[in-house]
PDB file of N, CA and C in Angstrom:
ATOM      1  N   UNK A   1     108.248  90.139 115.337  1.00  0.00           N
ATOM      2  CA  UNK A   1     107.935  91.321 114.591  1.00  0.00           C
ATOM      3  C   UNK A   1     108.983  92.382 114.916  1.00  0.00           C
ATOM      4  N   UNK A   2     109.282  93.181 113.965  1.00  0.00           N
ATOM      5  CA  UNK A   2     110.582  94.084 113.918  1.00  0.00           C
ATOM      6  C   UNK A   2     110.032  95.425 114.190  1.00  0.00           C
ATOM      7  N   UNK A   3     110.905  96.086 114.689  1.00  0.00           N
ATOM      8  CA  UNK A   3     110.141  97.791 115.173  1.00  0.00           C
ATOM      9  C   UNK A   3     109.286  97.958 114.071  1.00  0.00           C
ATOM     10  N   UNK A   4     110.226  98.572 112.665  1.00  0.00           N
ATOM     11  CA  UNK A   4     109.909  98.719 111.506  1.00  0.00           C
ATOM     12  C   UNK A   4     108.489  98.477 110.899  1.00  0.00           C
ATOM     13  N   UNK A   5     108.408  96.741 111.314  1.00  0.00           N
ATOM     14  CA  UNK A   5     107.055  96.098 110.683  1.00  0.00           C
ATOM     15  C   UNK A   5     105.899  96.718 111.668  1.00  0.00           C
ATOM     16  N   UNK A   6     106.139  96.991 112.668  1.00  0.00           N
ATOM     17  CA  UNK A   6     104.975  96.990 113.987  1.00  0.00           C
ATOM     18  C   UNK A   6     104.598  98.954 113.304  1.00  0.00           C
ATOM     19  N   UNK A   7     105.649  99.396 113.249  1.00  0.00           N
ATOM     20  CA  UNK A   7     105.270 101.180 113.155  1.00  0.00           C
ATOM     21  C   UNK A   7     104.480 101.159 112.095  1.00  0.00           C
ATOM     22  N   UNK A   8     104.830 100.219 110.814  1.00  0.00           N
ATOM     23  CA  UNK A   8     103.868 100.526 109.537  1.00  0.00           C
ATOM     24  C   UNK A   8     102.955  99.945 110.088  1.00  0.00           C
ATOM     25  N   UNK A   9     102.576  98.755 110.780  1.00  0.00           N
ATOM     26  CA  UNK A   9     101.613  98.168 110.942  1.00  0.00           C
ATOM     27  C   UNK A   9     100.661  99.131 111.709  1.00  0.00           C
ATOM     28  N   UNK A  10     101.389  99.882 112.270  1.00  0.00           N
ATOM     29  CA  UNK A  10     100.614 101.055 113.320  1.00  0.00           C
ATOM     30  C   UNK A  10     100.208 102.287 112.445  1.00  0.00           C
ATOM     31  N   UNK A  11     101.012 102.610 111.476  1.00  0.00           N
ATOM     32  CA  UNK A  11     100.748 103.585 110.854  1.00  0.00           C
ATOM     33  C   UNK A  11      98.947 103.362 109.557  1.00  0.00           C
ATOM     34  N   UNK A  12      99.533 101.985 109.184  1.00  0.00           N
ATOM     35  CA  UNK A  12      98.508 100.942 108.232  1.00  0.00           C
ATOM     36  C   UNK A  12      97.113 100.995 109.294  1.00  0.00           C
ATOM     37  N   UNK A  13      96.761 100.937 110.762  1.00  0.00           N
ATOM     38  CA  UNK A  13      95.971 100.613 111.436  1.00  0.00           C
ATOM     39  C   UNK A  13      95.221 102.064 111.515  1.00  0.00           C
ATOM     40  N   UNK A  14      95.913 102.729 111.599  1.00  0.00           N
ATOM     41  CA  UNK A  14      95.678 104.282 112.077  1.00  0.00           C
ATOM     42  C   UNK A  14      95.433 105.269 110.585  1.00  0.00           C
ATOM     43  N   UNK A  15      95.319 104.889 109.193  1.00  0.00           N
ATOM     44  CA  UNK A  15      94.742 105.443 108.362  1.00  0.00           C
ATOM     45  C   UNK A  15      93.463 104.801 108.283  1.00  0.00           C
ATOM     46  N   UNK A  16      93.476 103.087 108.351  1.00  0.00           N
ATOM     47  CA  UNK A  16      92.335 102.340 108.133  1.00  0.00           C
ATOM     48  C   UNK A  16      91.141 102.845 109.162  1.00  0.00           C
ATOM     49  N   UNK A  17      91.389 103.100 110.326  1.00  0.00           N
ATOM     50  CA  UNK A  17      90.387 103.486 111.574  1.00  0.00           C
ATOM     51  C   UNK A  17      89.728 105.472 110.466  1.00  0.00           C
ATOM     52  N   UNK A  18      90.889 105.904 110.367  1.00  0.00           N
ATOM     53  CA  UNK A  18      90.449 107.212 109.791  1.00  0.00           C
ATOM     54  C   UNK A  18      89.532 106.799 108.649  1.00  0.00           C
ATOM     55  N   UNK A  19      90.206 106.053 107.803  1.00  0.00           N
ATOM     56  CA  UNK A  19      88.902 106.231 106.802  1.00  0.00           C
ATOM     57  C   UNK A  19      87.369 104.979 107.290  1.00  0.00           C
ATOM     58  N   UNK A  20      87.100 104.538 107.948  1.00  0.00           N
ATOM     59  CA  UNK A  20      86.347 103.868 108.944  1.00  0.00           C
ATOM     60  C   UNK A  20      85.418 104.722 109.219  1.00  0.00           C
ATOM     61  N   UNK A  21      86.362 105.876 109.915  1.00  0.00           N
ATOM     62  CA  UNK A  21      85.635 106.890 110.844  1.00  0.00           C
ATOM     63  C   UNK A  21      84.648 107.374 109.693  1.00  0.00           C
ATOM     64  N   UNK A  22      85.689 108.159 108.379  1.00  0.00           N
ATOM     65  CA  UNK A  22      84.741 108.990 107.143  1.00  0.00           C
ATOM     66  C   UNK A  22      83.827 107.802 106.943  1.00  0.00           C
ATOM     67  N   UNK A  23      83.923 106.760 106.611  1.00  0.00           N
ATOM     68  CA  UNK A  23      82.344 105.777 106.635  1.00  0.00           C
ATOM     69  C   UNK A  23      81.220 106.423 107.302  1.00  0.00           C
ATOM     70  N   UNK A  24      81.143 105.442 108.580  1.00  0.00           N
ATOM     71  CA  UNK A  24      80.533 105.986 109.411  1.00  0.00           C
ATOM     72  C   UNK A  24      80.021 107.187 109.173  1.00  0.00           C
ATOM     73  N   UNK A  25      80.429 108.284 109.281  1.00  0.00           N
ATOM     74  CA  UNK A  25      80.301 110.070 109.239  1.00  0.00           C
ATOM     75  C   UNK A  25      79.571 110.205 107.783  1.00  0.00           C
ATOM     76  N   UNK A  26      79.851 109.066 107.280  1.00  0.00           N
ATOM     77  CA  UNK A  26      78.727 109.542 105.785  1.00  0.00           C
ATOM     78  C   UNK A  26      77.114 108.456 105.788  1.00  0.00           C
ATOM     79  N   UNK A  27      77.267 107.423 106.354  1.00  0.00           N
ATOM     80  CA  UNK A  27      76.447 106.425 106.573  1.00  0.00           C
ATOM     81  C   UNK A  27      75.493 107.205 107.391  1.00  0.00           C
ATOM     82  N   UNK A  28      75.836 108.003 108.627  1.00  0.00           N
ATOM     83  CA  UNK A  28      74.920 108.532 109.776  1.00  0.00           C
ATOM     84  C   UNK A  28      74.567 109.826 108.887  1.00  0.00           C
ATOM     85  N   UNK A  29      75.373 110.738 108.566  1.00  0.00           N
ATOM     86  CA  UNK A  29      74.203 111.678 107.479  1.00  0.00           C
ATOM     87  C   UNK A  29      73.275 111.282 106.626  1.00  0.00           C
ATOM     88  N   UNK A  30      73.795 109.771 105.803  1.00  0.00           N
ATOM     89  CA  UNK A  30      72.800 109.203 104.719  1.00  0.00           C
ATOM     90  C   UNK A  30      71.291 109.174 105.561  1.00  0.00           C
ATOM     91  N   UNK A  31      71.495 108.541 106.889  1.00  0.00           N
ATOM     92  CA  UNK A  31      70.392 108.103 107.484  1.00  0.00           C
ATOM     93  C   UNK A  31      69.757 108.879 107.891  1.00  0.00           C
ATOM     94  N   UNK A  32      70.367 110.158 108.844  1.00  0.00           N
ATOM     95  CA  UNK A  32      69.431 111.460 108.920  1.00  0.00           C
ATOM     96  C   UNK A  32      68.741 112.380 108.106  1.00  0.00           C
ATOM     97  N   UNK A  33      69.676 112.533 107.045  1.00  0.00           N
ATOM     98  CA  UNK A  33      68.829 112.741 105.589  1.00  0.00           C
ATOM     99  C   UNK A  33      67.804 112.065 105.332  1.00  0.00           C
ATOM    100  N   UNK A  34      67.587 110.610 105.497  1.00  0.00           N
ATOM    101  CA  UNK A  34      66.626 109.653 105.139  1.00  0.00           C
ATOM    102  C   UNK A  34      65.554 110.183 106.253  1.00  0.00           C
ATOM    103  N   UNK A  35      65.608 110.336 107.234  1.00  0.00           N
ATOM    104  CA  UNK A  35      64.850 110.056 108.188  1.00  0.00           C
ATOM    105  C   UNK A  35      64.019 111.705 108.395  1.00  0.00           C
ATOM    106  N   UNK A  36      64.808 112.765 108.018  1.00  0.00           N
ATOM    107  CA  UNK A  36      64.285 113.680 107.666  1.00  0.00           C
ATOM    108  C   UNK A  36      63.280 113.758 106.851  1.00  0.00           C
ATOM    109  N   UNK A  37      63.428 113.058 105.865  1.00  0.00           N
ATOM    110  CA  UNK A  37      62.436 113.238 104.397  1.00  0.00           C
ATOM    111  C   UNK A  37      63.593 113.419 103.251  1.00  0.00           C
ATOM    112  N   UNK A  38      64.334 114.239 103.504  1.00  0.00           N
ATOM    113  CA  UNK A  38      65.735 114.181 101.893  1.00  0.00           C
ATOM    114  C   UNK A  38      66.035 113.448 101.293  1.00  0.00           C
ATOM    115  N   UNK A  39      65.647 113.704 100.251  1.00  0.00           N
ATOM    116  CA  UNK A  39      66.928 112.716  99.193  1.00  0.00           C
ATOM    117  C   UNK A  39      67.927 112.488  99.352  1.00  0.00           C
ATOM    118  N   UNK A  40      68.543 111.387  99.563  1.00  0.00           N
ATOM    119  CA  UNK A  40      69.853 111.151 100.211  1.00  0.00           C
ATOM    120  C   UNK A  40      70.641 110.054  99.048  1.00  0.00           C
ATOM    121  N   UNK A  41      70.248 110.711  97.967  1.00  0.00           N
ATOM    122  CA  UNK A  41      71.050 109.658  96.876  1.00  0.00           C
ATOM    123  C   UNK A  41      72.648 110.087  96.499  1.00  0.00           C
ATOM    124  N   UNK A  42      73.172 109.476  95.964  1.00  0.00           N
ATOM    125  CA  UNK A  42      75.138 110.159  95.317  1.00  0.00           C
ATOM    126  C   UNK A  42      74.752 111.354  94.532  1.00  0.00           C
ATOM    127  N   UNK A  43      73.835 111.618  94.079  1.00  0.00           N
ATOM    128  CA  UNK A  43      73.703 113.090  93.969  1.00  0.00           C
ATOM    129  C   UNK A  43      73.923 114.036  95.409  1.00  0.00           C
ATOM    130  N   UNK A  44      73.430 114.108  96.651  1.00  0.00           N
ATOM    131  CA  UNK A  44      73.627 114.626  97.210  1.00  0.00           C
ATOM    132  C   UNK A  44      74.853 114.459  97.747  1.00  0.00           C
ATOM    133  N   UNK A  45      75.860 113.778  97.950  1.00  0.00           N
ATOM    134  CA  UNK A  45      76.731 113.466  98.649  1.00  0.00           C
ATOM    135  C   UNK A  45      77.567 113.220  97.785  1.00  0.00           C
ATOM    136  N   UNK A  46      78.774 113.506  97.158  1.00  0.00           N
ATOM    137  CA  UNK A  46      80.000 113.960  96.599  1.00  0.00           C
ATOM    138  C   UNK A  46      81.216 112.509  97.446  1.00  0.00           C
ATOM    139  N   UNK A  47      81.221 111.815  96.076  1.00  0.00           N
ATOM    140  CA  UNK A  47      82.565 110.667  96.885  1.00  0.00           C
ATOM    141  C   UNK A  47      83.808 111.842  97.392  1.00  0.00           C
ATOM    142  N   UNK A  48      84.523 110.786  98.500  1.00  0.00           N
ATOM    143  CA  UNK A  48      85.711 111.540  98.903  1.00  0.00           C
ATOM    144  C   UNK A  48      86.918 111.347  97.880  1.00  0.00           C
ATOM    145  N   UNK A  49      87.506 112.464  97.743  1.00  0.00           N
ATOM    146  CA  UNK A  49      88.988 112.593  97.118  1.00  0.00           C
ATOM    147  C   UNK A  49      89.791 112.710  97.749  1.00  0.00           C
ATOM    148  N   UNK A  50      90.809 112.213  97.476  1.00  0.00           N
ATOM    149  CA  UNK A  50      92.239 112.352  98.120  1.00  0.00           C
ATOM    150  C   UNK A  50      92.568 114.066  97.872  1.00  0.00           C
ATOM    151  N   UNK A  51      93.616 114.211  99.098  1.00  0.00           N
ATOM    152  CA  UNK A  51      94.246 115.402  98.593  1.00  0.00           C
ATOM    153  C   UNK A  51      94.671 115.362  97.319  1.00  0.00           C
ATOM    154  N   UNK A  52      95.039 116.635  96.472  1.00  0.00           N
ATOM    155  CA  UNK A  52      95.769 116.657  95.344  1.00  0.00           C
ATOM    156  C   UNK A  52      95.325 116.523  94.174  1.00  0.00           C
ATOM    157  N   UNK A  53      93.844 115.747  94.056  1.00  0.00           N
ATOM    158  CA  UNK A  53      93.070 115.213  93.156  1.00  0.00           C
ATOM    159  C   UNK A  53      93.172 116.448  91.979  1.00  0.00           C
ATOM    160  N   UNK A  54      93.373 116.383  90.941  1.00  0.00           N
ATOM    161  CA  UNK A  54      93.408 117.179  89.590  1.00  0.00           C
ATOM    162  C   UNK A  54      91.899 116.977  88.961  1.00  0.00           C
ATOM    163  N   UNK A  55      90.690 117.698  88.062  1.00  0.00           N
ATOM    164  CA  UNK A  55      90.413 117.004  87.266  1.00  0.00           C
ATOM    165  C   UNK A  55      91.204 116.245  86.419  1.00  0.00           C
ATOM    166  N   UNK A  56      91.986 116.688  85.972  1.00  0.00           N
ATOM    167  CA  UNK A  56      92.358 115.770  85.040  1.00  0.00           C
ATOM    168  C   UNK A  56      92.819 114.421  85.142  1.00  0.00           C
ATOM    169  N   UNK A  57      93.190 113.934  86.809  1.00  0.00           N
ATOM    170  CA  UNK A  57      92.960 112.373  87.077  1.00  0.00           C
ATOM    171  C   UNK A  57      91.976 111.960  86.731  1.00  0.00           C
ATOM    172  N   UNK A  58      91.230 112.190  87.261  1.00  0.00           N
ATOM    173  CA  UNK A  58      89.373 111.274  87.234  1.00  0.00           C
ATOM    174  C   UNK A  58      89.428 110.681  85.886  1.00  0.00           C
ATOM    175  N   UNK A  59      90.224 110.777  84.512  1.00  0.00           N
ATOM    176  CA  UNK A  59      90.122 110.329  83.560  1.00  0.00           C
ATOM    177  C   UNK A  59      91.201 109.240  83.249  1.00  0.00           C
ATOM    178  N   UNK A  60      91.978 109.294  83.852  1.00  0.00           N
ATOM    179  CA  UNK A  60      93.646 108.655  83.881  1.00  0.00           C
ATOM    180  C   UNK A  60      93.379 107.577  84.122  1.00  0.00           C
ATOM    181  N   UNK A  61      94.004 106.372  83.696  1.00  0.00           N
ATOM    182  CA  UNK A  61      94.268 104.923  83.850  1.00  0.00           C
ATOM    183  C   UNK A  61      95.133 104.633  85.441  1.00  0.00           C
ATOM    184  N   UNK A  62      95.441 105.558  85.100  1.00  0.00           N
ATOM    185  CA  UNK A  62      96.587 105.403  86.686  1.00  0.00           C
ATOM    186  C   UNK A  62      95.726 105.676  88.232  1.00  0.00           C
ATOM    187  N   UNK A  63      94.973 107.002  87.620  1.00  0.00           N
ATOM    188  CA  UNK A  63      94.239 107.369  88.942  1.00  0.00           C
ATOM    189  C   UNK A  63      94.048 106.036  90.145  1.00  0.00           C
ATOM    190  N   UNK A  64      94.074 105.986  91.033  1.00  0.00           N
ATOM    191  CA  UNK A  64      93.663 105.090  92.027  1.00  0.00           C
ATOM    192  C   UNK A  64      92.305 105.144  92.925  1.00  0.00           C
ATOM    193  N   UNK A  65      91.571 106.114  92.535  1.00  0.00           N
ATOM    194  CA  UNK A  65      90.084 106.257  92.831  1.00  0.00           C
ATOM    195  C   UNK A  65      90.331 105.906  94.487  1.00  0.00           C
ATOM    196  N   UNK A  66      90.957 106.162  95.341  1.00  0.00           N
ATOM    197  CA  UNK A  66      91.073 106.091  96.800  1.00  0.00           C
ATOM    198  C   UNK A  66      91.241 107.245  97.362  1.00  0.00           C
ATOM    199  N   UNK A  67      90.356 107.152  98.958  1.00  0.00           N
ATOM    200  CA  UNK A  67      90.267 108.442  99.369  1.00  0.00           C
ATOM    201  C   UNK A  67      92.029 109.017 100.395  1.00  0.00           C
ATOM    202  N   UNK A  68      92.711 107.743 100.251  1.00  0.00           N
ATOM    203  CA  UNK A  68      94.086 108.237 100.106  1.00  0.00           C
ATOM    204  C   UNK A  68      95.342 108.636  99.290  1.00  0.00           C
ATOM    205  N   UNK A  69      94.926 108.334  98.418  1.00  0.00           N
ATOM    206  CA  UNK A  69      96.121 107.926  96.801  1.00  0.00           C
ATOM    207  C   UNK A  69      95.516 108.624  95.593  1.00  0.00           C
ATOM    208  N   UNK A  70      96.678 109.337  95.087  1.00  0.00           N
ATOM    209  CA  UNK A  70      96.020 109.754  93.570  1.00  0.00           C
ATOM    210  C   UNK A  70      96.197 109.171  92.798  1.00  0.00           C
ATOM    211  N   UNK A  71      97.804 108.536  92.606  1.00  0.00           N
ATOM    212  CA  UNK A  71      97.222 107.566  91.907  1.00  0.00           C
ATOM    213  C   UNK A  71      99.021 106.905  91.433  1.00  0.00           C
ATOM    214  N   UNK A  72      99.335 106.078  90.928  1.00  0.00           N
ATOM    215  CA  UNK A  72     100.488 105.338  90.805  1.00  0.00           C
ATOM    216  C   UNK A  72     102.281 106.153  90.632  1.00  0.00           C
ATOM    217  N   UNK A  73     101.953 107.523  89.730  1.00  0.00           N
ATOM    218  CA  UNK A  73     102.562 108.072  89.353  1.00  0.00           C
ATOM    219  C   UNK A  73     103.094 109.133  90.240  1.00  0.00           C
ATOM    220  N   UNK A  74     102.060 109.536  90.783  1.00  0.00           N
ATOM    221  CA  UNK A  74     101.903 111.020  91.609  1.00  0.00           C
ATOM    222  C   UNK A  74     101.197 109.863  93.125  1.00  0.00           C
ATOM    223  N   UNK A  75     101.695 109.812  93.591  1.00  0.00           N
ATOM    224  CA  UNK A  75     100.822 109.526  94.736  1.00  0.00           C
ATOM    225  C   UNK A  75     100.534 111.174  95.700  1.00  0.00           C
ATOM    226  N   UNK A  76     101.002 111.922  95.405  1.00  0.00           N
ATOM    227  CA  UNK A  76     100.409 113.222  96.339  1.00  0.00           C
ATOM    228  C   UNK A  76      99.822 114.272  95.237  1.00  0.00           C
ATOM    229  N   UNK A  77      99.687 113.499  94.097  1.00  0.00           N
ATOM    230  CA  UNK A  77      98.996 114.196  93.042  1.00  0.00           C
ATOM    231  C   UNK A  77     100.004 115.093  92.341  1.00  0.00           C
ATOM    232  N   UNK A  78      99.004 115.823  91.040  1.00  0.00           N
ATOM    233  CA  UNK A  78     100.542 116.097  90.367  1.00  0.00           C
ATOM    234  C   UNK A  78     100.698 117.610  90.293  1.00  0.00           C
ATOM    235  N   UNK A  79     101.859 118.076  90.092  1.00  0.00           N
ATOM    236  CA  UNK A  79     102.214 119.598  90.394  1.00  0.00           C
ATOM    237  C   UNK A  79     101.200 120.761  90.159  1.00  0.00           C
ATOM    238  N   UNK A  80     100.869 120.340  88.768  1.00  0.00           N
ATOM    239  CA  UNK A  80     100.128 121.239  87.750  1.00  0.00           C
ATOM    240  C   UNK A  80      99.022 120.971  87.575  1.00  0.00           C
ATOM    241  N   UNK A  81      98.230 121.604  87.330  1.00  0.00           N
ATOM    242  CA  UNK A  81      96.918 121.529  86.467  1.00  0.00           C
ATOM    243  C   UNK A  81      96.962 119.932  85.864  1.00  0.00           C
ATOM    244  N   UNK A  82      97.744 120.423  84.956  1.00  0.00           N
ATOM    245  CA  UNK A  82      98.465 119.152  83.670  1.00  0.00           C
ATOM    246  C   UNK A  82      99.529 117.961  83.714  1.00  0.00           C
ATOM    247  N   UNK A  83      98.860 116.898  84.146  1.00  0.00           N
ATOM    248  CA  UNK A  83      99.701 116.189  84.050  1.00  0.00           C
ATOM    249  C   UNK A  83     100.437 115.799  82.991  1.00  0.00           C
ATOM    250  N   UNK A  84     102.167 115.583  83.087  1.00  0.00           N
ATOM    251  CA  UNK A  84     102.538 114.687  81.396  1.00  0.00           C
ATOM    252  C   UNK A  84     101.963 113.329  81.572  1.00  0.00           C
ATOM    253  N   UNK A  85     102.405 112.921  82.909  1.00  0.00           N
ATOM    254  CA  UNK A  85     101.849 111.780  82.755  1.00  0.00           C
ATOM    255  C   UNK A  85     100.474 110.934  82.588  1.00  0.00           C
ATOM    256  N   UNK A  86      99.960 111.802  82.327  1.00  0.00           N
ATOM    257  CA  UNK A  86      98.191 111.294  82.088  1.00  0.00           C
ATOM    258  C   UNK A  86      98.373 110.332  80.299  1.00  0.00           C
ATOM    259  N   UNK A  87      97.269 109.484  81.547  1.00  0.00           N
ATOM    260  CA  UNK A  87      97.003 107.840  80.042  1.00  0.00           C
ATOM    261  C   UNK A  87      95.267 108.241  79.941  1.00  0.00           C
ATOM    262  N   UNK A  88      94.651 108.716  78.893  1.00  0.00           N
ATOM    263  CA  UNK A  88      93.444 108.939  79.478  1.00  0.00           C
ATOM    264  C   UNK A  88      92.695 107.865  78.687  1.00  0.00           C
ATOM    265  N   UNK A  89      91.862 107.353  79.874  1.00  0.00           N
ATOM    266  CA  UNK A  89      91.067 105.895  80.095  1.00  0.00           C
ATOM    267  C   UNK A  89      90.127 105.753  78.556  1.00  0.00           C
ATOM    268  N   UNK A  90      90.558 104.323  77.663  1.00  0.00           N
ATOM    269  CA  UNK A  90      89.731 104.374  76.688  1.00  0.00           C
ATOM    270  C   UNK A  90      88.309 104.261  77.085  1.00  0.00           C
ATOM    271  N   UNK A  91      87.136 104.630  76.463  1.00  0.00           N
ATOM    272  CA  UNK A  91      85.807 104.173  76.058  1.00  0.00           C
ATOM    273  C   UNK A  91      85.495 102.575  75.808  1.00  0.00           C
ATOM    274  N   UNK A  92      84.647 102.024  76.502  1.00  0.00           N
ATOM    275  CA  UNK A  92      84.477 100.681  76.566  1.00  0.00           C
ATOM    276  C   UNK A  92      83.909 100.552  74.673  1.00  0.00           C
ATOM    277  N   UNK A  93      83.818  99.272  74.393  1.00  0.00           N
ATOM    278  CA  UNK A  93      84.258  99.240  72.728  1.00  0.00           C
ATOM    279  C   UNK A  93      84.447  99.740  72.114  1.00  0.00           C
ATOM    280  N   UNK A  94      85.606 100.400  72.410  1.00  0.00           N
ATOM    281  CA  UNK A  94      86.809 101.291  71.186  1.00  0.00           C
ATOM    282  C   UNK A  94      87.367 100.475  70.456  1.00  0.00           C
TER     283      UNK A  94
END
């Protein structure tokens, strides 16, 4: 194994443990909520977004729906409000 391969491999290990951790950290609120009495459905609890997230991804073909990546084009998301590059996702039987 080459420096190179081992640092990404370290770098690859060390986002995966982070988003692990956000698991966890949402799993143990789900349950204390539960155990409280709360409703603890995806109404209460908001998926994670990546930095950068636009509305106007959430509609995009490109978006990558990951709580690291925006998405193919923009991976740190895109400048503006407005993306040019937005493909926005057809309607299932169009």
């Amino acid at each position: 194994m080459t420096f190179r391969s081992s640092v990404s491999l370290l770098a690859w290990n060390m986002l995966l443990q982070d988003f692990r951790e956000q698991q966890m950290r949402r799993r143990f609120a789900l349950q204390r909520a539960r155990e409280a009495g709360r409703p603890a459905g995806p109404a209460r609890f908001a998926p994670i977004l990546a930095p950068g997230v636009q509305p106007v991804c959430l509609g995009c073909r490109n978006y990558a729906r990951s709580p690291m990546l925006v998405c193919a084009i923009h991976p740190e998301g895109p400048a503006e409000a407005f993306c040019r590059d937005c493909q926005p996702v057809e309607p299932d039987g169009v």
